[in-house]
Protein backbone atom coordinates (compact mmCIF):
# COMPACT_ATOMS: atom_id res chain seq x y z
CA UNK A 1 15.93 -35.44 -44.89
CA UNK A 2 15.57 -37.19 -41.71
CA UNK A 3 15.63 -40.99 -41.40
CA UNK A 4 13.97 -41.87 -38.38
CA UNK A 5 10.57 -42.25 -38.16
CA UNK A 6 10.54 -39.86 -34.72
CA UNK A 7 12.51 -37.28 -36.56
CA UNK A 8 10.24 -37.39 -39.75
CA UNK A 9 6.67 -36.91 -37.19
CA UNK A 10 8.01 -34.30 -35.29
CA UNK A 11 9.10 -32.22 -38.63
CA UNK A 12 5.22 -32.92 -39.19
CA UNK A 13 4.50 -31.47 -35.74
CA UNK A 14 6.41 -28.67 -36.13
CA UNK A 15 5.44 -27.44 -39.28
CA UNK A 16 1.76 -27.81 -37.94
CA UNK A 17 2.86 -25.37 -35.02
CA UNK A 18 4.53 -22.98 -36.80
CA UNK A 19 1.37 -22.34 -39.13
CA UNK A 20 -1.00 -22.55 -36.24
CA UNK A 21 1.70 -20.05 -34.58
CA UNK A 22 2.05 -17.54 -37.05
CA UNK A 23 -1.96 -17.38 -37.79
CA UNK A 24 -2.43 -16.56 -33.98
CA UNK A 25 -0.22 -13.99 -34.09
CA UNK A 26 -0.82 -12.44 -37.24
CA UNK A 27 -4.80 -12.22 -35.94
CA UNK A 28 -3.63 -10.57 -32.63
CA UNK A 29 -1.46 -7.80 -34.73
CA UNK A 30 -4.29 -7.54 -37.12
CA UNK A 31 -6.80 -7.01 -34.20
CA UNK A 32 -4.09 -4.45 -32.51
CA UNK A 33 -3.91 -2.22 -35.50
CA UNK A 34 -7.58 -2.34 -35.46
CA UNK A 35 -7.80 -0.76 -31.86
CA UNK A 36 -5.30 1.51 -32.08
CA UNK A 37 -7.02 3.30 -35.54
CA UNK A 38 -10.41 2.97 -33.58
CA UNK A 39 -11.32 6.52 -32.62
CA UNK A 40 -14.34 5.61 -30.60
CA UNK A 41 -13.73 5.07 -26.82
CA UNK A 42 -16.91 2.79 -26.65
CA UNK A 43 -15.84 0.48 -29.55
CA UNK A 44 -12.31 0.60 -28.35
CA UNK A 45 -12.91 -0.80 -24.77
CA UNK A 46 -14.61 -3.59 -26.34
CA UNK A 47 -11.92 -4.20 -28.65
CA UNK A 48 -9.29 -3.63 -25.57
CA UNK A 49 -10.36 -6.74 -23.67
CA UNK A 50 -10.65 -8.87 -26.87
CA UNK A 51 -6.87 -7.70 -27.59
CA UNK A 52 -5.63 -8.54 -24.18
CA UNK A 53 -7.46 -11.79 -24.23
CA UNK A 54 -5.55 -12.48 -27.49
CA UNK A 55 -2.36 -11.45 -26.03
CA UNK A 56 -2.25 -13.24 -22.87
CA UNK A 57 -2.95 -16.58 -24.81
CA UNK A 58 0.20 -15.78 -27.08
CA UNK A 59 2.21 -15.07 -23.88
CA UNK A 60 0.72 -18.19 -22.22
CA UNK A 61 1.56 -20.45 -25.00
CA UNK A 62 4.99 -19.02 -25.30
CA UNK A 63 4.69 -17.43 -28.94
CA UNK A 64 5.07 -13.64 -27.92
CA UNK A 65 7.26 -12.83 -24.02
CA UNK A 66 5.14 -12.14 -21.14
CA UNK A 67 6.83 -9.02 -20.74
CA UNK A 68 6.06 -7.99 -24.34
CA UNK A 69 2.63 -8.59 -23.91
CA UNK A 70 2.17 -6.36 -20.74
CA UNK A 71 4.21 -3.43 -22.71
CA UNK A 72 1.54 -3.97 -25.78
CA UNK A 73 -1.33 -4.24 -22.88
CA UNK A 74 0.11 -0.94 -20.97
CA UNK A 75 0.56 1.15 -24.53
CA UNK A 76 -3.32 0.00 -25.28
CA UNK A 77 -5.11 0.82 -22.14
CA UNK A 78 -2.96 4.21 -22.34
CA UNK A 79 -4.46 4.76 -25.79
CA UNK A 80 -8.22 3.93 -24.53
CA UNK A 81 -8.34 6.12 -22.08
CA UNK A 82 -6.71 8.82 -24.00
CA UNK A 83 -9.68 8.66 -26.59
CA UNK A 84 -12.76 11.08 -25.58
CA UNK A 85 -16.22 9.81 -24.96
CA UNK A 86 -18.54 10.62 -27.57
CA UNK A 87 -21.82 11.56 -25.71
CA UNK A 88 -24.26 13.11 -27.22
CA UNK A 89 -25.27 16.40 -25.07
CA UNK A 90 -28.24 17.80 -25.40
CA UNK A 91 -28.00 22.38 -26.21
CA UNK A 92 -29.89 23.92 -23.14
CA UNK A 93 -32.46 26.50 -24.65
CA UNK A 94 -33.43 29.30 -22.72
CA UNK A 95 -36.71 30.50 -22.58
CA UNK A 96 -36.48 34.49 -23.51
């Protein structure tokens, strides 16, 4: 156990980061998994900027690399726009 009073706070502070750490980033794989089982392009572009929101605070604050996040960005937007609209067409009748 550490002696000095320094030492002993910044265990404190650590501990608090670590926790706040691991919640952020445990939300942001959460939310991932969530867009990549989305099937729905509409739904999935909304969840797409929330994700890369999410990401580029985790590479800002130095949890995740910056480089990791633009792979995990790059992999997302590739599964977007890989997903089909789903409009709903209308069946032309013709009149016999």
């Amino acid at each position: 156990m550490a002696n000095h009073k320094s030492a002993i706070k910044r265990i404190r502070q650590t501990e608090t980061k670590k926790l706040r750490n691991r919640l952020q980033h445990k939300t942001t794989r959460n939310a991932i998994k969530q867009l990549k089982d989305s099937s729905n392009k509409k739904d999935a572009e909304k969840l797409f900027t929330n994700v890369t929101s999410l990401l580029d605070k985790l590479a800002k604050n130095n949890i995740i690399h910056k480089n990791k996040s633009a792979n995990l960005k790059s992999k997302l937007a590739s599964h977007v726009n890989s997903l089909k609209s789903t409009k709903k067409t209308k069946a032309k009748t013709t009149k016999s």
